[in-house]
N, C-alpha and C. Protein backbone atom coordinates (compact mmCIF):
# COMPACT_ATOMS: atom_id res chain seq x y z
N UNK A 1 2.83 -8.64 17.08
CA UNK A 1 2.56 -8.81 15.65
C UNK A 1 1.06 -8.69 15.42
N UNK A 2 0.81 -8.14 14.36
CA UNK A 2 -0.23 -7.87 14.17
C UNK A 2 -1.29 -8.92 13.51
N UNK A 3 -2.52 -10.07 13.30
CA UNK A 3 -2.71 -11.10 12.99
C UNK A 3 -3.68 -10.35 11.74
N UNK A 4 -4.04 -9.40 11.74
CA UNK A 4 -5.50 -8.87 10.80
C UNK A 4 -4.24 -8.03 9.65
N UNK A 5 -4.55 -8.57 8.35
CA UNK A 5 -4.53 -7.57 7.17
C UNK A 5 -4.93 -6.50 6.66
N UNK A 6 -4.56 -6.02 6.18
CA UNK A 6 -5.22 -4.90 5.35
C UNK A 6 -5.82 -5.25 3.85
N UNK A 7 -6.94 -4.97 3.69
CA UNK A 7 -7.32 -5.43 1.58
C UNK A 7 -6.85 -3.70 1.38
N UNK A 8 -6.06 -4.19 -0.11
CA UNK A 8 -5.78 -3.22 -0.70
C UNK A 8 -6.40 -3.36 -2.12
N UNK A 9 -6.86 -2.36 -2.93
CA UNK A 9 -6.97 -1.79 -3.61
C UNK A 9 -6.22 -0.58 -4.36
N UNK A 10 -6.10 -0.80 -5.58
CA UNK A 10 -5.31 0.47 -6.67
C UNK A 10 -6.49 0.86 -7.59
N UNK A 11 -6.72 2.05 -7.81
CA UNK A 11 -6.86 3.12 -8.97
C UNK A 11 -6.17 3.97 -9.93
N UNK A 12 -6.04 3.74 -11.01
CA UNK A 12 -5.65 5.00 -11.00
C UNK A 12 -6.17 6.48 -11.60
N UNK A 13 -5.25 7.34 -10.95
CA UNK A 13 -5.88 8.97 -10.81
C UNK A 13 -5.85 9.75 -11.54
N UNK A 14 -4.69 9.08 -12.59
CA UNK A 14 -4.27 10.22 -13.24
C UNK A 14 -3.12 9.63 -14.76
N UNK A 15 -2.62 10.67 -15.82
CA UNK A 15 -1.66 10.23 -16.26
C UNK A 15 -0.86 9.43 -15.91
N UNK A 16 -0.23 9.54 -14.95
CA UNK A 16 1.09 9.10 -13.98
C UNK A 16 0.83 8.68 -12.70
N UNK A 17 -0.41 8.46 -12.46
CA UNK A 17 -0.59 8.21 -10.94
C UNK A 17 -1.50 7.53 -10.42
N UNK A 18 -0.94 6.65 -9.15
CA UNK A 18 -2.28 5.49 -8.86
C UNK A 18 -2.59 5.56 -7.36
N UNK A 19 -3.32 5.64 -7.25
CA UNK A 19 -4.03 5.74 -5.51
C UNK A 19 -4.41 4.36 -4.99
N UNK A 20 -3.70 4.56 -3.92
CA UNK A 20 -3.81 3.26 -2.74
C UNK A 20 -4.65 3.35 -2.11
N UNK A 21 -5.55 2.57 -1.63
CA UNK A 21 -6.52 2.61 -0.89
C UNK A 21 -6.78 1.48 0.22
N UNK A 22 -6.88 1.28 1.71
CA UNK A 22 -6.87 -0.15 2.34
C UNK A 22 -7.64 0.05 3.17
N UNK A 23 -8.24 -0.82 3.89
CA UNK A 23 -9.05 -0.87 5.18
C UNK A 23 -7.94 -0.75 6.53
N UNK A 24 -8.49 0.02 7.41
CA UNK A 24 -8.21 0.33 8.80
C UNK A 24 -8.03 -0.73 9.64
N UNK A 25 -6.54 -1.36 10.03
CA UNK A 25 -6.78 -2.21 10.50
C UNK A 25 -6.45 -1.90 12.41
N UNK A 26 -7.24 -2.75 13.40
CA UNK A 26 -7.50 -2.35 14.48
C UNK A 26 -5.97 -2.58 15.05
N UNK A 27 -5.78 -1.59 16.23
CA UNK A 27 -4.36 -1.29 16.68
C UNK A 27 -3.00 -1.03 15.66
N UNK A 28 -3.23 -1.16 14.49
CA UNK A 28 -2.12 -0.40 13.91
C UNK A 28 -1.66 1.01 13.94
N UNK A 29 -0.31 1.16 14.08
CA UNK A 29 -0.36 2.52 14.44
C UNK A 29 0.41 3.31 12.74
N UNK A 30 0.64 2.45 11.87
CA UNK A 30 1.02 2.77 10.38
C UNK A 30 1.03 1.39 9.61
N UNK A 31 1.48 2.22 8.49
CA UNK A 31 1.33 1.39 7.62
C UNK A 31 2.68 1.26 6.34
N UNK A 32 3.14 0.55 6.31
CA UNK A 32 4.16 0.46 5.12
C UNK A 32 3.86 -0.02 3.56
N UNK A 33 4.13 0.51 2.76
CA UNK A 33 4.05 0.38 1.46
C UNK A 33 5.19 -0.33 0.35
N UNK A 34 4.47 -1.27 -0.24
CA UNK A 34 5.77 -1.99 -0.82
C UNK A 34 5.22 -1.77 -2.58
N UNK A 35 6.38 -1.88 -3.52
CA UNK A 35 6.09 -1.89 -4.70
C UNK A 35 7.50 -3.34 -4.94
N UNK A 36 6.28 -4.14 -5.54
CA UNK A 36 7.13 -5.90 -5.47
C UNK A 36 7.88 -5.75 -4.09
N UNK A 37 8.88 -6.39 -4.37
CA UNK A 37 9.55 -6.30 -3.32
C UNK A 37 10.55 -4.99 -2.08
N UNK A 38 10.74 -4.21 -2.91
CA UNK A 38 10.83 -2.70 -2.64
C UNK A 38 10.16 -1.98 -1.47
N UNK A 39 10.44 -1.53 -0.38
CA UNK A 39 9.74 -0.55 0.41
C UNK A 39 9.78 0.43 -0.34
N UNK A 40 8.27 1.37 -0.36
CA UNK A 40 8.37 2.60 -0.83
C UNK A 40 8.08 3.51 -0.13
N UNK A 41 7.37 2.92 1.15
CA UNK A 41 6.92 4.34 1.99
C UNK A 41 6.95 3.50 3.29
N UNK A 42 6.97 3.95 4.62
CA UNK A 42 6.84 3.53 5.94
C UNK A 42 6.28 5.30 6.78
N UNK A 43 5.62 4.54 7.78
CA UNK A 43 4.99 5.23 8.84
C UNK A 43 4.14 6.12 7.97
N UNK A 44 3.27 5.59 7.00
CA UNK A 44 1.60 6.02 6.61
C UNK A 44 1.19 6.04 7.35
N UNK A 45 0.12 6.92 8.20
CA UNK A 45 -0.97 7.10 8.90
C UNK A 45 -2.09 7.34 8.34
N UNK A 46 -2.27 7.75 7.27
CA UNK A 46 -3.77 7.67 6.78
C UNK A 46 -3.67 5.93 6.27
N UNK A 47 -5.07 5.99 5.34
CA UNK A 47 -5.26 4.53 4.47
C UNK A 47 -5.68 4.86 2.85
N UNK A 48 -5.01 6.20 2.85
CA UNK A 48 -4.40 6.02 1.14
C UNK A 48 -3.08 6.67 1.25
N UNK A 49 -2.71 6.27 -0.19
CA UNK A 49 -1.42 6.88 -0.34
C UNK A 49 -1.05 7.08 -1.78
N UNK A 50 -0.55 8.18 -2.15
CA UNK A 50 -0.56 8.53 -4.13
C UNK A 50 1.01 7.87 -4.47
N UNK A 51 0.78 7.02 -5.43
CA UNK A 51 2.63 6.82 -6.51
C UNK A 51 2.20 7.67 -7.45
N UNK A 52 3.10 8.65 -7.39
CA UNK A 52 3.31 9.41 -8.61
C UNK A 52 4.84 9.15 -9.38
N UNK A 53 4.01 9.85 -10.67
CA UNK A 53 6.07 9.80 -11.13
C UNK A 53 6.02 8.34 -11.90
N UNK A 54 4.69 7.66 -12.11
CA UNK A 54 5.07 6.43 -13.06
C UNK A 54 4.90 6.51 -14.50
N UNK A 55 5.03 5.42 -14.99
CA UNK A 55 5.63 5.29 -16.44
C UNK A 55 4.06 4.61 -17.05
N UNK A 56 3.39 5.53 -18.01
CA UNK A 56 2.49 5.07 -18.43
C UNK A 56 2.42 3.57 -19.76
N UNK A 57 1.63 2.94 -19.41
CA UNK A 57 1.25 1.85 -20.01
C UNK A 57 2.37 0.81 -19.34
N UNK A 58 2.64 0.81 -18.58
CA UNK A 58 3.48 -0.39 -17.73
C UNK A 58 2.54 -0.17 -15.98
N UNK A 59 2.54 -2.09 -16.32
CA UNK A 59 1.97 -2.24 -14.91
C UNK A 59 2.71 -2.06 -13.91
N UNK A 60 2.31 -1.75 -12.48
CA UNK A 60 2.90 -1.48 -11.61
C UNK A 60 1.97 -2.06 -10.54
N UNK A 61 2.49 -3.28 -9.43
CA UNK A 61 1.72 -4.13 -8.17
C UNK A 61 2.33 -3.65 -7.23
N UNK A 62 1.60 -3.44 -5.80
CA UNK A 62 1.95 -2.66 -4.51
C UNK A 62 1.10 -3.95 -3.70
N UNK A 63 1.86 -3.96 -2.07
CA UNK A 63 1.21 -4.14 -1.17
C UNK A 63 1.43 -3.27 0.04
N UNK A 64 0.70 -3.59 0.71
CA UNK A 64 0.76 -2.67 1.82
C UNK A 64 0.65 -3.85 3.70
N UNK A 65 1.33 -3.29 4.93
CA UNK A 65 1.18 -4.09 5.66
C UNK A 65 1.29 -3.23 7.01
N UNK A 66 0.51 -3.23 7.89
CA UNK A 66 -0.16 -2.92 9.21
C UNK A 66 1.57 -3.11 10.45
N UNK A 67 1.27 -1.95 11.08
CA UNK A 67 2.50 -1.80 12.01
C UNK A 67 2.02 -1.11 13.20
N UNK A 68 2.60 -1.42 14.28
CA UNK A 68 2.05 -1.26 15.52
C UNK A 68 3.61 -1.74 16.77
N UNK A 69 3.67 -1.60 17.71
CA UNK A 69 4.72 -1.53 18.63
C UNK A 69 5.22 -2.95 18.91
N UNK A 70 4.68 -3.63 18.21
CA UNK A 70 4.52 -5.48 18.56
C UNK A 70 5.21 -6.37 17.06
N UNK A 71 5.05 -5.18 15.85
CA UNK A 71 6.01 -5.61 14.40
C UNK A 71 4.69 -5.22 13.62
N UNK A 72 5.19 -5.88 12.95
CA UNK A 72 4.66 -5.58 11.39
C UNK A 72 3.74 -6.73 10.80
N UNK A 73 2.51 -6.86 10.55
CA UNK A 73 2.10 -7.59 9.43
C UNK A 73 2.73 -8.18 8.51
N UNK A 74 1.77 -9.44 7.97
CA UNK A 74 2.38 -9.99 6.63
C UNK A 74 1.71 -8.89 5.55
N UNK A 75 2.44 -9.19 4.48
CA UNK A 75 1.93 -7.86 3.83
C UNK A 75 0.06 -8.16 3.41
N UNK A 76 -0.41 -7.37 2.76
CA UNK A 76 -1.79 -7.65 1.79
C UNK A 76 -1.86 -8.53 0.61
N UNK A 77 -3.11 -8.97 -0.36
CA UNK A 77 -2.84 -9.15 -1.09
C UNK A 77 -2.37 -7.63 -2.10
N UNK A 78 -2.06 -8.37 -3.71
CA UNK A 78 -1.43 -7.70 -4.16
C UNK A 78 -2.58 -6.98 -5.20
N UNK A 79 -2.34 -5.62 -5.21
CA UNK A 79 -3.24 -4.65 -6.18
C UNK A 79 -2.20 -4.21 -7.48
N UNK A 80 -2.84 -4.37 -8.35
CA UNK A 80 -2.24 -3.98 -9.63
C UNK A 80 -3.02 -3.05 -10.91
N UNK A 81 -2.41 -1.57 -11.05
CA UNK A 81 -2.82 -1.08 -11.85
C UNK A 81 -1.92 -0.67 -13.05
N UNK A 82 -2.32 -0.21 -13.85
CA UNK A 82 -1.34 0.05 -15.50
C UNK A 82 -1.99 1.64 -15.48
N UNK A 83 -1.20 2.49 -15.16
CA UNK A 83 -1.90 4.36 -15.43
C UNK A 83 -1.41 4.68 -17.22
């Protein structure tokens, strides 16, 4: 298990779209993406990642959590943007 977090951060990019952004955390080998409770993405290897396809003027909160051969992180705190 992994003991170090990731800080996340949201932007957004666009009409419809918000960019993830987190710090590198040491020995992770990905990263999973949650929107509330929802997985939205698994086995990220970079440390961003684009939601496209959202609904403007409604907020939308993501976390994200560090994975490696040993489990998974608790997730991050939570980033929240409105595109």
């Amino acid at each position: 298990m992994l003991e170090a977090l990731p800080v996340l951060a949201a932007e957004v990019i666009g009409k419809n779209s918000i960019e993830l952004s987190w710090n590198s955390v040491f020995s992770a080998t990905s990263y999973n993406i949650y929107q509330g409770s929802s997985q939205i993405a698994t086995n990220i290897t970079e440390t961003t990642f684009t939601v496209e396809g959202l609904e403007t003027g409604t907020e939308y909160c993501f976390q994200v959590s560090a994975v490696n051969e040993l489990g998974e992180s608790e997730k991050s705190n939570e980033a929240c943007e409105t595109p």
